[in-house]
Protein backbone atom coordinates (compact mmCIF):
# COMPACT_ATOMS: atom_id res chain seq x y z
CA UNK A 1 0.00 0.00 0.00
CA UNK A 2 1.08 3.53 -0.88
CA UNK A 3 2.09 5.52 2.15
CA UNK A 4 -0.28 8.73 2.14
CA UNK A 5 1.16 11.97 2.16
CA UNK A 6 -0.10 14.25 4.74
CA UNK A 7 -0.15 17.62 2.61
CA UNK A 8 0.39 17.25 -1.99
CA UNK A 9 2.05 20.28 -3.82
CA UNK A 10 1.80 19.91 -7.52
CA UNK A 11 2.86 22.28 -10.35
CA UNK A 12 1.30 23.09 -13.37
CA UNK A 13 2.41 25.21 -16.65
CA UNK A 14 0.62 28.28 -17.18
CA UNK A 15 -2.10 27.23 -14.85
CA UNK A 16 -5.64 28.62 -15.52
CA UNK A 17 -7.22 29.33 -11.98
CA UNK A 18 -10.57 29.24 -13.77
CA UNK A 19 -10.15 25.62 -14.98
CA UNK A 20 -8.35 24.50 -11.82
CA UNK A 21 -11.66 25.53 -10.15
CA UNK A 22 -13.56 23.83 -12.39
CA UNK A 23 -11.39 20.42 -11.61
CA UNK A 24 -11.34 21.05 -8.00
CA UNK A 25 -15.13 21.15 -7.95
CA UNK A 26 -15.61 18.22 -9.67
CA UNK A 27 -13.29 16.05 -7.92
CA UNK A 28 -13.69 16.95 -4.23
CA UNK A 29 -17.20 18.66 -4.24
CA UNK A 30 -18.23 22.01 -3.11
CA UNK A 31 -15.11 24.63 -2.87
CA UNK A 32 -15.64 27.50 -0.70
CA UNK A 33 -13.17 30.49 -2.33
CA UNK A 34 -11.68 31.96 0.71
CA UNK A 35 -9.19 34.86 -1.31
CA UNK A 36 -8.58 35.06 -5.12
CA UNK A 37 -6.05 37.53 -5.86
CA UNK A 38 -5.89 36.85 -9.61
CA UNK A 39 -2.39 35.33 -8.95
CA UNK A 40 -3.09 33.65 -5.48
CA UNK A 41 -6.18 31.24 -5.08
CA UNK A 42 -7.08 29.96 -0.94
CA UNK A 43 -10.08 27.66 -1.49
CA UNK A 44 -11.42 25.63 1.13
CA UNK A 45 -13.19 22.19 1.48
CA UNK A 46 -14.48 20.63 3.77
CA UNK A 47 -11.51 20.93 6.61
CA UNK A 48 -8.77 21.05 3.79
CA UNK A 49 -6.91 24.39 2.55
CA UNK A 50 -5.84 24.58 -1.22
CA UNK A 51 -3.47 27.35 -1.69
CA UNK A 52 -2.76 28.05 -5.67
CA UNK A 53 0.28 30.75 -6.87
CA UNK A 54 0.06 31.51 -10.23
CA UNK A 55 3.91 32.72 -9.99
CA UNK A 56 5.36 30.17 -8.43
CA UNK A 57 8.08 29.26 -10.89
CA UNK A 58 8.54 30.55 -13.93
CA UNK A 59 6.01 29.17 -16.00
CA UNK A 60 4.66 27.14 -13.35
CA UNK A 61 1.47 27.81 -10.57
CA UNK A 62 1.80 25.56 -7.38
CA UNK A 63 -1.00 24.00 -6.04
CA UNK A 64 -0.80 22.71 -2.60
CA UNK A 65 -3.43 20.66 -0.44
CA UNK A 66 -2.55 21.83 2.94
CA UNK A 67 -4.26 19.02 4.57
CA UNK A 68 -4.66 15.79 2.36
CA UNK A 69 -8.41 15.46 2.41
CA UNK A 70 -8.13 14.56 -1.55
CA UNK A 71 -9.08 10.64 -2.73
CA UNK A 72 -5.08 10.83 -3.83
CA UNK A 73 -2.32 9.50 -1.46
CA UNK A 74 1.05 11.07 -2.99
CA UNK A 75 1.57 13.96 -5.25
CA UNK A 76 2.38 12.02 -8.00
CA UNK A 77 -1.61 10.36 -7.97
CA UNK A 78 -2.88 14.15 -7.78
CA UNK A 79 -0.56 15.08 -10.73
CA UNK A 80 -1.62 12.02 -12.96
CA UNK A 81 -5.38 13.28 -12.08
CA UNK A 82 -4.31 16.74 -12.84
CA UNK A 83 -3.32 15.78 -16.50
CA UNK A 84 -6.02 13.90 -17.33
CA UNK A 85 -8.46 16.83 -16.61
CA UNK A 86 -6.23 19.79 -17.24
CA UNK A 87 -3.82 18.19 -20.09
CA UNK A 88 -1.19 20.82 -19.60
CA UNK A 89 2.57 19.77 -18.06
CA UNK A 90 2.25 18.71 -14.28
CA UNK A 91 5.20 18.49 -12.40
CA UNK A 92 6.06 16.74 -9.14
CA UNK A 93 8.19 15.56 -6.92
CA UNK A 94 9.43 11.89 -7.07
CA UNK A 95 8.80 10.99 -3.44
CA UNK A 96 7.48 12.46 -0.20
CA UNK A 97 10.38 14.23 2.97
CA UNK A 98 10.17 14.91 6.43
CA UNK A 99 10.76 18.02 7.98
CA UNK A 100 12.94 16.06 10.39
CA UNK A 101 15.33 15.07 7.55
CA UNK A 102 16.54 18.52 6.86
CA UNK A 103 17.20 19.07 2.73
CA UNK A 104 16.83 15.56 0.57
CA UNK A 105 19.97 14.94 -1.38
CA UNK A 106 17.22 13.74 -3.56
CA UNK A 107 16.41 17.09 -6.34
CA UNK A 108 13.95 14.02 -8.50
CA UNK A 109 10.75 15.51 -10.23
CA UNK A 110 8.77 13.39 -12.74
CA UNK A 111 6.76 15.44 -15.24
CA UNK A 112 3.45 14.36 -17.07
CA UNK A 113 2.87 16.04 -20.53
CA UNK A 114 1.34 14.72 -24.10
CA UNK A 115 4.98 12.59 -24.16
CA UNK A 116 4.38 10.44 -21.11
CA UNK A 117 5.47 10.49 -17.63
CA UNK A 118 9.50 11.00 -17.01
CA UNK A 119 11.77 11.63 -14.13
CA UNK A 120 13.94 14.86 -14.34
CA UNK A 121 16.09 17.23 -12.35
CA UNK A 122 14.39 20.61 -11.92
């Protein structure tokens, strides 16, 4: 069994906040928008936060589940699910940290595009 993550931070290319809402909705039920900036998104669900920053790296918006109250266990799950409804380049990290451990030695990503899924260094 896949160890579940206890917060998932995904990135996506140019996200749309508009069609990230959209998704959202439709996979976790009724969103509650909390702040929407234009850039920065808070949503909230149920008891979970969703934080979304349009300018998070260069062509990239994070999305982050503060509290994993999504049907996904790691960020890699939320990221396949985010390219199947979004189909624009998702990007996540390989595995999960602890706080505890400091900085991984570990920099592996995998990205999901129209070319398949593939590990990288970011």
């Amino acid at each position: 069994m896949t160890e579940r993550f206890p917060d998932l931070e995904i990135y996506l290319m140019k996200g749309d906040p508009a069609k990230v809402t959209e998704w959202l909705g439709a996979e976790l039920g009724d969103l509650e928008t909390i702040k929407d900036t234009g850039t920065h998104q808070h949503w909230r669900c149920g008891k979970m936060d969703i934080y979304m920053n349009a300018n998070a790296e260069k062509n990239f918006s994070s999305l982050w589940f503060k509290q994993n109250g999504t049907p996904w266990n790691t960020d890699l799950e939320a990221a396949r699910a985010a390219w199947t409804a979004l189909e624009t380049e998702i990007r996540c990290s390989n595995s999960g940290w602890d706080e505890s451990e400091g900085e991984s030695d570990s920099d592996g990503w995998i990205k999901l595009n129209a070319r398949g899924e593939k590990s990288f260094s970011w």
